[in-house]
C-alpha atoms as a PDB file:
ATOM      1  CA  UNK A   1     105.566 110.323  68.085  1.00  0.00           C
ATOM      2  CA  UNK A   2     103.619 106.998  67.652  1.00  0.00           C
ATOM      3  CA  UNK A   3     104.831 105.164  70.387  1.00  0.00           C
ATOM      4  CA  UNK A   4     102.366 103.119  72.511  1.00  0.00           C
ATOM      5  CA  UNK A   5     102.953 103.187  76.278  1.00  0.00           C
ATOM      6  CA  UNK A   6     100.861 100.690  78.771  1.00  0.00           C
ATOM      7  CA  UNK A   7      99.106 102.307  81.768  1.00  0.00           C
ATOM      8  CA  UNK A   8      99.140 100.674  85.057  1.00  0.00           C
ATOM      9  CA  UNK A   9      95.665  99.135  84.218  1.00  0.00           C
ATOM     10  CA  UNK A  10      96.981  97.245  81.114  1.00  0.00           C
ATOM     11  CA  UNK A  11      95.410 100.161  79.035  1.00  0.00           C
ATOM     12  CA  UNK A  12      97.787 101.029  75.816  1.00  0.00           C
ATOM     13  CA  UNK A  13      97.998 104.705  74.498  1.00  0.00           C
ATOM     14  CA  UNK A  14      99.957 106.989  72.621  1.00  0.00           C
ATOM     15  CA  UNK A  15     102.785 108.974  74.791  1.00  0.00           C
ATOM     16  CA  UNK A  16     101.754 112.209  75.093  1.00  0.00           C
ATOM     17  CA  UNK A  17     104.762 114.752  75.691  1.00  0.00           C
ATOM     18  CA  UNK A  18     102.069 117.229  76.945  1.00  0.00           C
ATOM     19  CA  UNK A  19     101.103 114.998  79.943  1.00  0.00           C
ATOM     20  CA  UNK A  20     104.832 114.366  80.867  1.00  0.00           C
ATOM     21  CA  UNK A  21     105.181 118.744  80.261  1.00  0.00           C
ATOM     22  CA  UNK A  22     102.532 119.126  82.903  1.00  0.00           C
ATOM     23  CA  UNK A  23     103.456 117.132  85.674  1.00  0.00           C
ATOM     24  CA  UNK A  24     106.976 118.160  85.192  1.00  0.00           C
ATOM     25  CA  UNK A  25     105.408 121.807  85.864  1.00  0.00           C
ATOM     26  CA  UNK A  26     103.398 121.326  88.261  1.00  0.00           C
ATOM     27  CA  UNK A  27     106.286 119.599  90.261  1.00  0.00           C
ATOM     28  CA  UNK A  28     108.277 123.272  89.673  1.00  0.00           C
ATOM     29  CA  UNK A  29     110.433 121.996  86.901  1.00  0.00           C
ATOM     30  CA  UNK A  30     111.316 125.041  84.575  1.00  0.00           C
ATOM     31  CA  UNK A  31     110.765 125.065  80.861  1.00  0.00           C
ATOM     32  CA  UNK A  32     113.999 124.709  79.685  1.00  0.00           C
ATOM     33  CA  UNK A  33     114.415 121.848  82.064  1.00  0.00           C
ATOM     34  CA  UNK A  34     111.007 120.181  81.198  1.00  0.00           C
ATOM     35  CA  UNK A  35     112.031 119.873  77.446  1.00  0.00           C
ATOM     36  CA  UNK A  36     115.217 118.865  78.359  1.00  0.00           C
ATOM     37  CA  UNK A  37     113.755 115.586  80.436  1.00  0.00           C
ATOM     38  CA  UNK A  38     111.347 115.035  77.526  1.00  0.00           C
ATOM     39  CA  UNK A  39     114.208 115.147  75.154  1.00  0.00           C
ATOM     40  CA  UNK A  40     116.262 112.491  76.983  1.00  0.00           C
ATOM     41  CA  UNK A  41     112.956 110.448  77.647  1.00  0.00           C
ATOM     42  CA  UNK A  42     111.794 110.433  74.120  1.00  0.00           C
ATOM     43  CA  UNK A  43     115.197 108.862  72.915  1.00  0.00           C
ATOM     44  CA  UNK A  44     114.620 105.897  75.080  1.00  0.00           C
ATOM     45  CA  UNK A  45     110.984 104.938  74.378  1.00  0.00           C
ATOM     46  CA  UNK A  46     110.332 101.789  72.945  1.00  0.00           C
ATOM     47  CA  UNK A  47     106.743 100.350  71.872  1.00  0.00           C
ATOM     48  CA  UNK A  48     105.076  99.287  75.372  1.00  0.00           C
ATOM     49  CA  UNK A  49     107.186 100.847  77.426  1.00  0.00           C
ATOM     50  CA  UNK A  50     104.924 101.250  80.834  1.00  0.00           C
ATOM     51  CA  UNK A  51     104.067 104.409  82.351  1.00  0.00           C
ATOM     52  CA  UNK A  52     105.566 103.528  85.680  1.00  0.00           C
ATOM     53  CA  UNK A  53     108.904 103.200  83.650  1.00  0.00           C
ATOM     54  CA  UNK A  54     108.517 106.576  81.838  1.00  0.00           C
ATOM     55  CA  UNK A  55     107.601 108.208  85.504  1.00  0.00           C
ATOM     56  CA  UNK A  56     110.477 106.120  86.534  1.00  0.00           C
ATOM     57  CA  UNK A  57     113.118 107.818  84.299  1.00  0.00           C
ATOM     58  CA  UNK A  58     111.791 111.097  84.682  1.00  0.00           C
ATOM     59  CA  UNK A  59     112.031 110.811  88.710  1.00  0.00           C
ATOM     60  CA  UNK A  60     116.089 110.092  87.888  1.00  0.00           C
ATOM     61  CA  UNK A  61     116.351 112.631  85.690  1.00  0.00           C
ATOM     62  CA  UNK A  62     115.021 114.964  88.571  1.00  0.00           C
ATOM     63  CA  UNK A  63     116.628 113.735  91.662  1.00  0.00           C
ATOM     64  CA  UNK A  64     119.941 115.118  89.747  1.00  0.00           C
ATOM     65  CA  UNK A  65     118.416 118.564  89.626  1.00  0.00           C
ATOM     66  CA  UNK A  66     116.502 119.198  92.417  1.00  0.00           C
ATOM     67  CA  UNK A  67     115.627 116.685  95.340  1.00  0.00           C
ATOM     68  CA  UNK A  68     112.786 119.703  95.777  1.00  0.00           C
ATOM     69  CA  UNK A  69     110.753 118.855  92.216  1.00  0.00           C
ATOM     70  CA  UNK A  70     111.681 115.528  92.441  1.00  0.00           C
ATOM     71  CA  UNK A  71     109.879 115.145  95.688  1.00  0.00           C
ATOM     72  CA  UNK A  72     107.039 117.093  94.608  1.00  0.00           C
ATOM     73  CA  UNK A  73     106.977 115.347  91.420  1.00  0.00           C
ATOM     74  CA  UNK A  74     107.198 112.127  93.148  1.00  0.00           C
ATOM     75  CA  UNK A  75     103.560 113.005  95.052  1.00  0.00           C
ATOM     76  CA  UNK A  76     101.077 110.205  94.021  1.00  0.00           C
ATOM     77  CA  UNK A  77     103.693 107.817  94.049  1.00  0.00           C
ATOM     78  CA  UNK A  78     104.677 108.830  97.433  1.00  0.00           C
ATOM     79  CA  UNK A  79     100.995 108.392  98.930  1.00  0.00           C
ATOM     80  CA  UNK A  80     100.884 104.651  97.689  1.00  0.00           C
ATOM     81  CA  UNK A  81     104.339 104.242  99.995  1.00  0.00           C
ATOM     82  CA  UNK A  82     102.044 104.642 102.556  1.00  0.00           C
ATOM     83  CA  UNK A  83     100.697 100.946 101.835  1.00  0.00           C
ATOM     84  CA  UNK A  84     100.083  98.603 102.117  1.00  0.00           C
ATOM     85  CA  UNK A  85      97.308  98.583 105.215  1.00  0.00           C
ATOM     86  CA  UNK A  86      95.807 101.909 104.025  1.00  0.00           C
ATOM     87  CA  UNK A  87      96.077 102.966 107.779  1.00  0.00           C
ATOM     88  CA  UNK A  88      98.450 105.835 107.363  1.00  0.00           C
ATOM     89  CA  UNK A  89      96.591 106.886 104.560  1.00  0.00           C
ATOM     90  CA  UNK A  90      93.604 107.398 106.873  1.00  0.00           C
ATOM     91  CA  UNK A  91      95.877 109.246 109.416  1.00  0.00           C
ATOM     92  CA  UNK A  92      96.803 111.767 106.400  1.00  0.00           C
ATOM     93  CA  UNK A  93      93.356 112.362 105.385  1.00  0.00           C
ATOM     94  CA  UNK A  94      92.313 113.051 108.801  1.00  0.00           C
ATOM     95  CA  UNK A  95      95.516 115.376 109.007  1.00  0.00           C
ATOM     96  CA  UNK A  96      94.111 117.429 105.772  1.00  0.00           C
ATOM     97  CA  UNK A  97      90.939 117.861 107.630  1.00  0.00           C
ATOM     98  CA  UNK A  98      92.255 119.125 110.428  1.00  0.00           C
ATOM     99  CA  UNK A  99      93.713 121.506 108.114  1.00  0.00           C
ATOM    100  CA  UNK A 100      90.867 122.908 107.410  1.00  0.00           C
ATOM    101  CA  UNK A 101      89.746 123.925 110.493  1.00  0.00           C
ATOM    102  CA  UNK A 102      87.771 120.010 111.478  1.00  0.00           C
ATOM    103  CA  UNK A 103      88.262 118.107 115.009  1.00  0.00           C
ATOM    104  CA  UNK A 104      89.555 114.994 113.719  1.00  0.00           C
ATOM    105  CA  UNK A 105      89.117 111.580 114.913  1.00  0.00           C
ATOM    106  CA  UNK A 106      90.224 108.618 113.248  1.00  0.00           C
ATOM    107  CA  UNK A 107      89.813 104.603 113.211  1.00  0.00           C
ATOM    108  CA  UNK A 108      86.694 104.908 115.757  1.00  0.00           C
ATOM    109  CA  UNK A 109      83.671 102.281 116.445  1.00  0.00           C
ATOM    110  CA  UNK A 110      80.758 104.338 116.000  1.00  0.00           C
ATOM    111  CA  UNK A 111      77.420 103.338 117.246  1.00  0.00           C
ATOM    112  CA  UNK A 112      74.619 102.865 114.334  1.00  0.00           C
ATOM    113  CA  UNK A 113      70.644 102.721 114.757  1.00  0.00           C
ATOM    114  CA  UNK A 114      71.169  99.147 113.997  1.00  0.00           C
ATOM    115  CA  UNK A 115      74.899  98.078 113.682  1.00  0.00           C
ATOM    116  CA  UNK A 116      78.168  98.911 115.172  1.00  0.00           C
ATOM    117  CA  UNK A 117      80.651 100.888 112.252  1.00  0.00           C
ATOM    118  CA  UNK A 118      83.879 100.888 112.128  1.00  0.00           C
ATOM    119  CA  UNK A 119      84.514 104.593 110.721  1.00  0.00           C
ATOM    120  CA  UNK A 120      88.348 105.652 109.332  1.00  0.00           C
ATOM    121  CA  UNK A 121      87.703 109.364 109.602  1.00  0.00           C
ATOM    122  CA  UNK A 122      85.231 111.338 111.710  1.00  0.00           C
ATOM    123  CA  UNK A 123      85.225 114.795 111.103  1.00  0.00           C
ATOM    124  CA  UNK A 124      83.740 117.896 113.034  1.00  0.00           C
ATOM    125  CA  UNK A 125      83.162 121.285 113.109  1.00  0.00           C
ATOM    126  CA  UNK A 126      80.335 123.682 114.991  1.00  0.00           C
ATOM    127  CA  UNK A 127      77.253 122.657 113.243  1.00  0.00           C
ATOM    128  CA  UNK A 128      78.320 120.254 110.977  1.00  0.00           C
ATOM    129  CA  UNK A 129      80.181 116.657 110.857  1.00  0.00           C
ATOM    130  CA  UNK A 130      81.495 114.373 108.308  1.00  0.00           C
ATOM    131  CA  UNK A 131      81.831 110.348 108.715  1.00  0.00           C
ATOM    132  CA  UNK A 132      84.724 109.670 106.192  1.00  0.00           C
ATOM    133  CA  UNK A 133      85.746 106.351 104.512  1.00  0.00           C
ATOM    134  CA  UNK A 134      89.302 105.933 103.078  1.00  0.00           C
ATOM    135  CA  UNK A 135      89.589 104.024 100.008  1.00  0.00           C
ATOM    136  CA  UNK A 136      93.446 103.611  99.432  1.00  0.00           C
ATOM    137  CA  UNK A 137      94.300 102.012  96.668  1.00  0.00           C
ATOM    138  CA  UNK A 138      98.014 100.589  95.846  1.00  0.00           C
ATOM    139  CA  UNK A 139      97.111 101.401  92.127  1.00  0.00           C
ATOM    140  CA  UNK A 140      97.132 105.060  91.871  1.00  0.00           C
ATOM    141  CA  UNK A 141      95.071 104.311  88.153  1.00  0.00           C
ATOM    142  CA  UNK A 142      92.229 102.085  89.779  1.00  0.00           C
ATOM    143  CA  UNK A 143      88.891 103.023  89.906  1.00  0.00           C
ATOM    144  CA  UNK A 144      86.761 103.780  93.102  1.00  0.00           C
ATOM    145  CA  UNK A 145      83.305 102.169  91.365  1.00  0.00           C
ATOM    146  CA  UNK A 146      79.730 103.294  92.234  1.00  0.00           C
ATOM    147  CA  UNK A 147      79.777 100.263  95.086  1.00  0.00           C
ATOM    148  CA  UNK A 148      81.835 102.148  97.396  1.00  0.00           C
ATOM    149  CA  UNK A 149      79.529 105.406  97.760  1.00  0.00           C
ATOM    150  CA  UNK A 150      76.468 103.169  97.958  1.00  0.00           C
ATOM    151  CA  UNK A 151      78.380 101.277 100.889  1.00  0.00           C
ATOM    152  CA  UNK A 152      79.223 104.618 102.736  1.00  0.00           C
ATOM    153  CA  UNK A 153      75.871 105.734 102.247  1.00  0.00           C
ATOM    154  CA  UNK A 154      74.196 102.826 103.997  1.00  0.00           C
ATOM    155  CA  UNK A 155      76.040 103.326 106.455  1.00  0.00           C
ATOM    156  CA  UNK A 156      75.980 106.902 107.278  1.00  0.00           C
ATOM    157  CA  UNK A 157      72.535 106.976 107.291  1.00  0.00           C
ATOM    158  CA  UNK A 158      72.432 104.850 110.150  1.00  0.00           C
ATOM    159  CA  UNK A 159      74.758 106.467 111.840  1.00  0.00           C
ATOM    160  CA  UNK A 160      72.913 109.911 111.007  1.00  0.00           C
ATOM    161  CA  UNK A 161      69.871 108.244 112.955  1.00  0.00           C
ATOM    162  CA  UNK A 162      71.594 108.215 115.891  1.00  0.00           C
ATOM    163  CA  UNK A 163      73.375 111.397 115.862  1.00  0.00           C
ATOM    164  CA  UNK A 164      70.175 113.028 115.380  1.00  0.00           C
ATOM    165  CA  UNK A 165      69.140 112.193 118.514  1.00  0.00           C
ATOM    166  CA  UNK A 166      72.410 112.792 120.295  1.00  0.00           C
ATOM    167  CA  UNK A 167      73.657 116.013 118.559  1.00  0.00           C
ATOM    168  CA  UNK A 168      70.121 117.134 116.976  1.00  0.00           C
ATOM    169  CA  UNK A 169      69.222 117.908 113.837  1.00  0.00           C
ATOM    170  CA  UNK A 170      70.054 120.845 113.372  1.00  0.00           C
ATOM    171  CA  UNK A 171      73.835 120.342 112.167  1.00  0.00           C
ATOM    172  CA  UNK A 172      74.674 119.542 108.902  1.00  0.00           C
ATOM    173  CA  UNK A 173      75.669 115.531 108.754  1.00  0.00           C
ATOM    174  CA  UNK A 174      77.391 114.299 105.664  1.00  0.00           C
ATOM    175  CA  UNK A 175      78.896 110.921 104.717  1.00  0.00           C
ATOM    176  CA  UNK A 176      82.257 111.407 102.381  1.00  0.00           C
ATOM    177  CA  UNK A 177      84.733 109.155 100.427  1.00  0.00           C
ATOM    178  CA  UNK A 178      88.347 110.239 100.006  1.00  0.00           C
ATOM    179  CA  UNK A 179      90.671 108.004  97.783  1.00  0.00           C
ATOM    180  CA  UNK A 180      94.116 108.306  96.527  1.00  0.00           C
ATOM    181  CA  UNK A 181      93.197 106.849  92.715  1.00  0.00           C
ATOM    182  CA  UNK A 182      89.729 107.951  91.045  1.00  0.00           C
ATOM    183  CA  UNK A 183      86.199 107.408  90.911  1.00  0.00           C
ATOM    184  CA  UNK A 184      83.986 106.060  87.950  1.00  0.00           C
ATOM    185  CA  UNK A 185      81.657 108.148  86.036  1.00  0.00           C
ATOM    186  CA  UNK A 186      78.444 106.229  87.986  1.00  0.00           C
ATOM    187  CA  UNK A 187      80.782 106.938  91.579  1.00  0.00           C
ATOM    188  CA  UNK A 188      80.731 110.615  90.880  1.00  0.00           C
ATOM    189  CA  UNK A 189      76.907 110.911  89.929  1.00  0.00           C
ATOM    190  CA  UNK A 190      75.775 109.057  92.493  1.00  0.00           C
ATOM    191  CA  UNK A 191      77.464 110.800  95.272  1.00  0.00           C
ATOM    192  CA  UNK A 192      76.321 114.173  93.909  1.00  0.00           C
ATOM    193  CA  UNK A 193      73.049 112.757  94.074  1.00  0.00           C
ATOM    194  CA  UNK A 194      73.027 111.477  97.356  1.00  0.00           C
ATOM    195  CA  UNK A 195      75.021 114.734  99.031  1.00  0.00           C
ATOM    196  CA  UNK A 196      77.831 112.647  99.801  1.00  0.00           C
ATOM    197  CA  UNK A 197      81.453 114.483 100.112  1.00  0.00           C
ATOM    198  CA  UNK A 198      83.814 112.997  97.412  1.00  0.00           C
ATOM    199  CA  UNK A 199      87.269 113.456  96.611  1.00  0.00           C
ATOM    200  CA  UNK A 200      89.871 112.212  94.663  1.00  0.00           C
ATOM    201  CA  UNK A 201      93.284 112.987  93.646  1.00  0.00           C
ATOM    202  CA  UNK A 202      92.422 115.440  91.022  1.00  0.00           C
ATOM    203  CA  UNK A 203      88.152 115.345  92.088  1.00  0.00           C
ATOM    204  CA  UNK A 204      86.658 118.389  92.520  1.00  0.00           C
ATOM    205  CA  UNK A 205      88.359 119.782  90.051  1.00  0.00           C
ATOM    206  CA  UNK A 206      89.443 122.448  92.324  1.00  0.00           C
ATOM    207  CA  UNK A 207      89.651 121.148  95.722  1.00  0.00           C
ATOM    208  CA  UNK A 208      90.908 117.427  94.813  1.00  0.00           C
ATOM    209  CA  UNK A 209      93.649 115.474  97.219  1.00  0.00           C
ATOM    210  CA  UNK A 210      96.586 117.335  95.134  1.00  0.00           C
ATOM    211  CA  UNK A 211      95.058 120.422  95.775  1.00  0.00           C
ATOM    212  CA  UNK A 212      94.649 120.416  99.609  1.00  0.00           C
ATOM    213  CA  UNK A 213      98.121 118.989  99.447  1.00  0.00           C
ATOM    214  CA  UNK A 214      99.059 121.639  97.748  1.00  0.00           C
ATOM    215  CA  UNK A 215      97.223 124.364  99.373  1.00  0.00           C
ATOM    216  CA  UNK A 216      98.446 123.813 102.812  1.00  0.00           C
ATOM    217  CA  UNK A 217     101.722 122.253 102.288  1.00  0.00           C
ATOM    218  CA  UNK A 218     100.826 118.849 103.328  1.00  0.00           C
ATOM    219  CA  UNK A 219     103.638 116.756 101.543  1.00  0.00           C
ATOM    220  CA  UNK A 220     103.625 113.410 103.318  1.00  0.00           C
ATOM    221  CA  UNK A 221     107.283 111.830 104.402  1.00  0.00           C
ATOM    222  CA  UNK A 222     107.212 109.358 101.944  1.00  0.00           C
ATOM    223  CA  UNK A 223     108.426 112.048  99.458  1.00  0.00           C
ATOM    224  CA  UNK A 224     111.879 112.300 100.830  1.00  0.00           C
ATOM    225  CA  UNK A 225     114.592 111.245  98.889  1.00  0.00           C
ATOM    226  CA  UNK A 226     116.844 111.556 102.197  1.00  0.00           C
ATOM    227  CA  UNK A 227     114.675 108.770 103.779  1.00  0.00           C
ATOM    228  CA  UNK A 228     114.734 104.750 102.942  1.00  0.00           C
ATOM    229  CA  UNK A 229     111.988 102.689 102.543  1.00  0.00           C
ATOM    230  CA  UNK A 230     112.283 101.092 106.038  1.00  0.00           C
ATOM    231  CA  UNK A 231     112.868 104.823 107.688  1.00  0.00           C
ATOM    232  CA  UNK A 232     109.405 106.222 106.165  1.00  0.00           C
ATOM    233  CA  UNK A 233     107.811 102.747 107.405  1.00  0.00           C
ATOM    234  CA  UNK A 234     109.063 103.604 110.970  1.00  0.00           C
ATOM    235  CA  UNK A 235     107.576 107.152 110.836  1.00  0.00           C
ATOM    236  CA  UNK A 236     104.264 105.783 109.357  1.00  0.00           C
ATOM    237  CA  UNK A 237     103.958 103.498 112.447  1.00  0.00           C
ATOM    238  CA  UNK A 238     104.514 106.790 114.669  1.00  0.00           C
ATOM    239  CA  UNK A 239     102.135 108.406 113.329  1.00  0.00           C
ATOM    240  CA  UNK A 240     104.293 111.139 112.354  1.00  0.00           C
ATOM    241  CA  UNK A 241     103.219 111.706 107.905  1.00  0.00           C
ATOM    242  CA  UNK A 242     103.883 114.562 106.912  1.00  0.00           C
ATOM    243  CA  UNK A 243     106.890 116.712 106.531  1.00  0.00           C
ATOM    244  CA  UNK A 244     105.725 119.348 108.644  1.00  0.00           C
ATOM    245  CA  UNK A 245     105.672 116.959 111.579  1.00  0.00           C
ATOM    246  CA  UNK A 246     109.148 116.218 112.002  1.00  0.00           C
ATOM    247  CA  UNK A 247     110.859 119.283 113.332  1.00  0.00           C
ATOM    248  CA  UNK A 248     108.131 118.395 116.660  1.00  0.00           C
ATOM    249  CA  UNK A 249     109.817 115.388 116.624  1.00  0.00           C
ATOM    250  CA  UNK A 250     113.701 115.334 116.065  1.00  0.00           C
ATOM    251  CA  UNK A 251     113.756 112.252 119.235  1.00  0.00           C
ATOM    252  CA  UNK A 252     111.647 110.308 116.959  1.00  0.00           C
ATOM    253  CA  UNK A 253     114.390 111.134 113.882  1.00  0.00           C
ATOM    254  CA  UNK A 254     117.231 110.258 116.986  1.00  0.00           C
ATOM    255  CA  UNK A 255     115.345 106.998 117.735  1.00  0.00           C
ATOM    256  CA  UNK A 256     115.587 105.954 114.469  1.00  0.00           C
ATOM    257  CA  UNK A 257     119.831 105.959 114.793  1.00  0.00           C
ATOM    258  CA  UNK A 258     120.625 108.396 112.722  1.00  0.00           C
ATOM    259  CA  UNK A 259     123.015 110.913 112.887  1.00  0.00           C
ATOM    260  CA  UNK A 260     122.797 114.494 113.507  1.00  0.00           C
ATOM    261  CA  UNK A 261     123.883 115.327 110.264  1.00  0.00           C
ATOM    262  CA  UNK A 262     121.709 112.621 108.592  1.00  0.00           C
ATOM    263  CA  UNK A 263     118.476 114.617 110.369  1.00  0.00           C
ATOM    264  CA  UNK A 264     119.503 117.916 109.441  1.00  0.00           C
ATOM    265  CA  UNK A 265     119.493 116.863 105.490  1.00  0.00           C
ATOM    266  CA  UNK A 266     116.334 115.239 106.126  1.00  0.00           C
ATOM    267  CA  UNK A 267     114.883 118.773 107.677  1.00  0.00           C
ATOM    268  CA  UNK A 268     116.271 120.530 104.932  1.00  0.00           C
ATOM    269  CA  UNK A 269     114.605 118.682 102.583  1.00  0.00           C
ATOM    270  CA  UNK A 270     111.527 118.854 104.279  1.00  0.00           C
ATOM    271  CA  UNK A 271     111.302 122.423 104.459  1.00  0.00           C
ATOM    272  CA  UNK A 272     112.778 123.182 101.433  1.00  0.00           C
ATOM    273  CA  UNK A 273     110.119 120.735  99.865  1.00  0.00           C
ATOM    274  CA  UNK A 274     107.046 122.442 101.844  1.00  0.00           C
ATOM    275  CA  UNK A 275     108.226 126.034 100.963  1.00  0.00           C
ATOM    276  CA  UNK A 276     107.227 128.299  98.654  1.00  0.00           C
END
């Protein structure tokens, strides 16, 4: 099928049926109805049709199946609801470290050998701690460029100077970068270079941002279909970003005016979307 498609970056490439197979799988999607999208996608294209259309129609097609894959399918798209300040975004990073097993602080000012740093994401564990930088990006196909490591570099290291002194030196101290988009070829060698902790939405390989989301069933609230745009905004502001989160708070749900019926499709959802 020679049909060019335009990427969110202007790029233009062929459509691949194979990409659109994939996320549809990963999403849960079943064969039969993967081909089936790809069928009624395919007789729509159109020479520069854009990606965010194609994702677009697919998303439709889903909702009418299964609000489950559609939310799950929906995943990247739903992390850039969490825009535009990048703030929540922070929030839900610092929730996936907690996850794995880190005292989390976020949005901190954090004392340097020569500066003051404002720091998105400090993360700790016995013997070891991470000062994180979020790099949101609205643009889920822009590139984190070599700049941004060398910027969280300078600054961890001095940081590090002064929590050797408090903390010691014994404990492993790392600086990290953690975007919702990608990093550049130079980003990636540079950081393994320098020790830093990256990751990306699919970076490491196998312990990206999809996987930890993933892994430990860390779907943010933006994916529910049961929720408008100006109900995930008021959550966002609460603090409250992930699906998992809401059952603690069914007054915040109340608060919000909606009905008890309204709130027990939006739990359903939620649990049926973080289950197995």
């Amino acid at each position: 099928m020679n049909i060019q498609v335009i990427k969110g970056n202007g790029e233009k490439v062929l459509f691949d049926p194979e990409k659109l197979k994939q996320a549809l799988s990963l999403s849960g999607a079943e064969i039969e109805e993967q081909e089936n999208i790809i069928r009624q996608i395919a007789s729509k294209l159109y020479d520069g049709i854009s990606t965010r259309k194609i994702y677009q129609m697919a998303f439709d097609l889903l909702k009418k199946e299964s609000l489950k894959i559609a939310g799950r399918y929906s995943l990247k798209n739903a992390i850039i609801e969490m825009g535009p300040t990048g703030y929540p975004f922070e929030v839900f990073v610092g929730k996936i470290f907690e996850t794995m097993g880190y005292e989390v602080e976020t949005g901190i000012i954090v004392q340097g050998k020569c500066i003051q740093h404002e720091v998105d994401v400090i993360a700790r564990k016995p013997g070891e701690m991470i000062m994180i930088e979020c790099k949101f990006h609205m643009d889920s196909s822009a590139n984190s460029g070599v700049q941004v490591p060398l910027y969280v570099q300078s600054r961890y290291l001095d940081v590090r100077s002064v929590w050797e002194e408090q903390y010691g030196k014994n404990i492993r101290y790392r600086g990290g970068v953690v975007t919702n988009s990608r990093f550049s070829d130079d980003a990636m060698n540079y950081g393994k270079c320098a020790g830093l902790l990256l990751i990306s939405w699919n970076y490491p390989a196998d312990t990206g941002l999809k996987y930890w989301i993933d892994k430990n069933k860390l779907h943010p609230v933006t994916c529910l279909i049961s929720l408008n745009k100006k109900d995930k905004q008021f959550l966002l502001e609460k603090e409250i970003v992930l699906c998992n989160q809401l059952n603690e708070n069914l007054h915040v749900l109340r608060d919000m005016g909606l009905t008890e019926n309204q709130i027990k499709k939006i739990i359903r959802e939620a649990e049926n979307l973080i289950a197995e």
